[in-house]
Protein backbone atom coordinates (compact mmCIF):
# COMPACT_ATOMS: atom_id res chain seq x y z
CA UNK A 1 9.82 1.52 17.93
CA UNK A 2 7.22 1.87 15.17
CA UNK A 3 3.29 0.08 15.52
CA UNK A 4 0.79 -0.20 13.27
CA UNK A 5 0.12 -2.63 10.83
CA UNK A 6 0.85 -2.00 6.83
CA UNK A 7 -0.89 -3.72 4.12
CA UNK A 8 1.26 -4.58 1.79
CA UNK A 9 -0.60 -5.05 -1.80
CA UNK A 10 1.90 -5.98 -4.82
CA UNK A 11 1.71 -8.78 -7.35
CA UNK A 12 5.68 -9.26 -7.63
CA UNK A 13 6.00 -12.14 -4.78
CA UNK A 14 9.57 -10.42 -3.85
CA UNK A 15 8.98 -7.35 -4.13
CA UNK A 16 5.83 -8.21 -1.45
CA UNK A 17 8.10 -10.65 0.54
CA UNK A 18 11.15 -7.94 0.35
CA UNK A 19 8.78 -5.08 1.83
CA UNK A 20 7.16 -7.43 4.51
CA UNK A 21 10.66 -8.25 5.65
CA UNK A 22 11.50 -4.82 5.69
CA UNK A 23 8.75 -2.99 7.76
CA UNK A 24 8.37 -6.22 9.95
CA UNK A 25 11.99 -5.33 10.87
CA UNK A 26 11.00 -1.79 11.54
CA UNK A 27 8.79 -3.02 14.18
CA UNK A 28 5.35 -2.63 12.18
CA UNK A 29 3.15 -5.81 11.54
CA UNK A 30 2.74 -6.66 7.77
CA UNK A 31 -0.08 -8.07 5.99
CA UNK A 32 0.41 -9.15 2.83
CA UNK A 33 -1.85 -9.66 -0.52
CA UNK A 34 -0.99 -10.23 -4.45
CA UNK A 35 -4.26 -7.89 -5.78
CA UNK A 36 -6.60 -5.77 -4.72
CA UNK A 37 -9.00 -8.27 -4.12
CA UNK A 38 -7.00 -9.99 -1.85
CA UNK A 39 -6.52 -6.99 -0.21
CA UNK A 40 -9.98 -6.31 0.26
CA UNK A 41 -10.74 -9.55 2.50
CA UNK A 42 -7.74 -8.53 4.37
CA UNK A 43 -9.66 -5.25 4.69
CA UNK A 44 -12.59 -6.81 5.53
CA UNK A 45 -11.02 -8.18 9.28
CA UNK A 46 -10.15 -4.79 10.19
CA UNK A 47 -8.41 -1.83 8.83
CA UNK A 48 -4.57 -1.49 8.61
CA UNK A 49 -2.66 2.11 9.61
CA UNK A 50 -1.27 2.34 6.37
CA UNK A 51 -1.80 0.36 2.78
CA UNK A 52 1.16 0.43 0.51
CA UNK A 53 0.05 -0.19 -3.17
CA UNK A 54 1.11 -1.18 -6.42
CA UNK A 55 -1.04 -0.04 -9.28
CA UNK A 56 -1.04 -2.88 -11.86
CA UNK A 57 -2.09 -6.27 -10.39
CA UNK A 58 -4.48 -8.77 -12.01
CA UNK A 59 -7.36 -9.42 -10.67
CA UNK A 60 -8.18 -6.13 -9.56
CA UNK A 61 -5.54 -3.16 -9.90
CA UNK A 62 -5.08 -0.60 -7.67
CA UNK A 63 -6.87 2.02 -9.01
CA UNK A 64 -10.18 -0.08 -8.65
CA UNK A 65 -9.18 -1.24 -5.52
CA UNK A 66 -9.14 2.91 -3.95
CA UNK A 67 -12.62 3.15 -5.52
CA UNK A 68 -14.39 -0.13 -3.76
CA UNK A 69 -12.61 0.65 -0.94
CA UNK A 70 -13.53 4.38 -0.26
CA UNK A 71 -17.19 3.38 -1.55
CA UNK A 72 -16.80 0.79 1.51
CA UNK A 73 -14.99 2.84 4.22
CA UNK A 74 -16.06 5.97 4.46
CA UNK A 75 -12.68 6.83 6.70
CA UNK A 76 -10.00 4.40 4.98
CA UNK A 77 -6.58 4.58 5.91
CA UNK A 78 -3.63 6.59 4.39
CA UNK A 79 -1.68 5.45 1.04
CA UNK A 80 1.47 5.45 -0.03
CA UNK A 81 1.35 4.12 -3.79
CA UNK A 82 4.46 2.14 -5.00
CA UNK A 83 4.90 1.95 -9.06
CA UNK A 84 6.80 1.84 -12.13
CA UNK A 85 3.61 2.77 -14.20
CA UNK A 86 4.87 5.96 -16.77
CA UNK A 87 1.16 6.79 -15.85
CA UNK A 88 1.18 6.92 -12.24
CA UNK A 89 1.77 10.15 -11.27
CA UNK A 90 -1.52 11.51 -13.19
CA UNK A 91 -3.40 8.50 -11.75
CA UNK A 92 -2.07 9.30 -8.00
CA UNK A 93 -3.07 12.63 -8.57
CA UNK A 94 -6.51 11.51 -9.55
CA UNK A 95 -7.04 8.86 -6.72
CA UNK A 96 -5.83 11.51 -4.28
CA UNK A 97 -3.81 9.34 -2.10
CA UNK A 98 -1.18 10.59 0.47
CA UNK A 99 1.99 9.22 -1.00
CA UNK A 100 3.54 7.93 -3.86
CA UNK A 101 7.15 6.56 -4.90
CA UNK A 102 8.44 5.51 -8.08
CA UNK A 103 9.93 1.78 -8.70
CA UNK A 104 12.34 1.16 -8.10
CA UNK A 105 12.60 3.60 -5.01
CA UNK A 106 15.01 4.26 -2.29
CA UNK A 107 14.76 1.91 0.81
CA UNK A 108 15.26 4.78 2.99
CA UNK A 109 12.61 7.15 1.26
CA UNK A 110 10.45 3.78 1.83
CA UNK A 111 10.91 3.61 5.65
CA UNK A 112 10.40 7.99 5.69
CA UNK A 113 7.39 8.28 3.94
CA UNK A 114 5.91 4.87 6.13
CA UNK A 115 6.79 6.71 8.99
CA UNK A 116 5.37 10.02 8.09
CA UNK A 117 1.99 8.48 6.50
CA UNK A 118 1.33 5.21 9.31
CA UNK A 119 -1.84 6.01 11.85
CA UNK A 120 -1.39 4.47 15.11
């Protein structure tokens, strides 16, 4: 059965509550936070194996987010980007993050690329 813990970071409540349901199912433990600042302080009390990210969120997106983050953790865990952005592939190429998937994506390309990207 899967480990690790994913950090969840979308500002759609069900699509955050949908994907915590889902990996917590898969055996992983979720965190959960609505913007990249949020996700920071989650950050902050230890890093998850995996952070799967939306890219427009008030507050702080998650382009921002990458860039305090790797300016903070010099190591920071992989990412699997989640969006619906038109502009999102360019930006994923730019952040040079491990994964990416379109919204709305496949449930079983989800729970693949988790699998393949997840440290534990």
């Amino acid at each position: 059965m899967p480990q690790g813990t994913v950090l969840v970071v979308d500002d759609d409540d069900s699509i955050r509550s949908a994907l915590k349901a889902v990996l917590e199912d898969e055996g992983y433990r979720v965190e959960a936070a609505g913007n990249g600042l949020e996700a920071l302080v989650v950050c902050g009390n230890g890093l998850p194996s995996l952070i799967v990210l939306d890219l427009m969120m008030p507050k702080m997106d998650g382009v921002t987010f990458m860039e305090v983050l790797r300016r903070g953790y010099p190591c920071p865990p992989p990412v699997l980007v989640l969006s619906a952005s038109h502009k999102a592939p360019e930006q994923v190429k730019r952040m040079g993050v491990e994964g990416y998937l379109a919204k709305p994506f496949d449930l079983d390309d989800l729970l693949d690329a988790v699998g393949r990207l997840v440290r534990v």
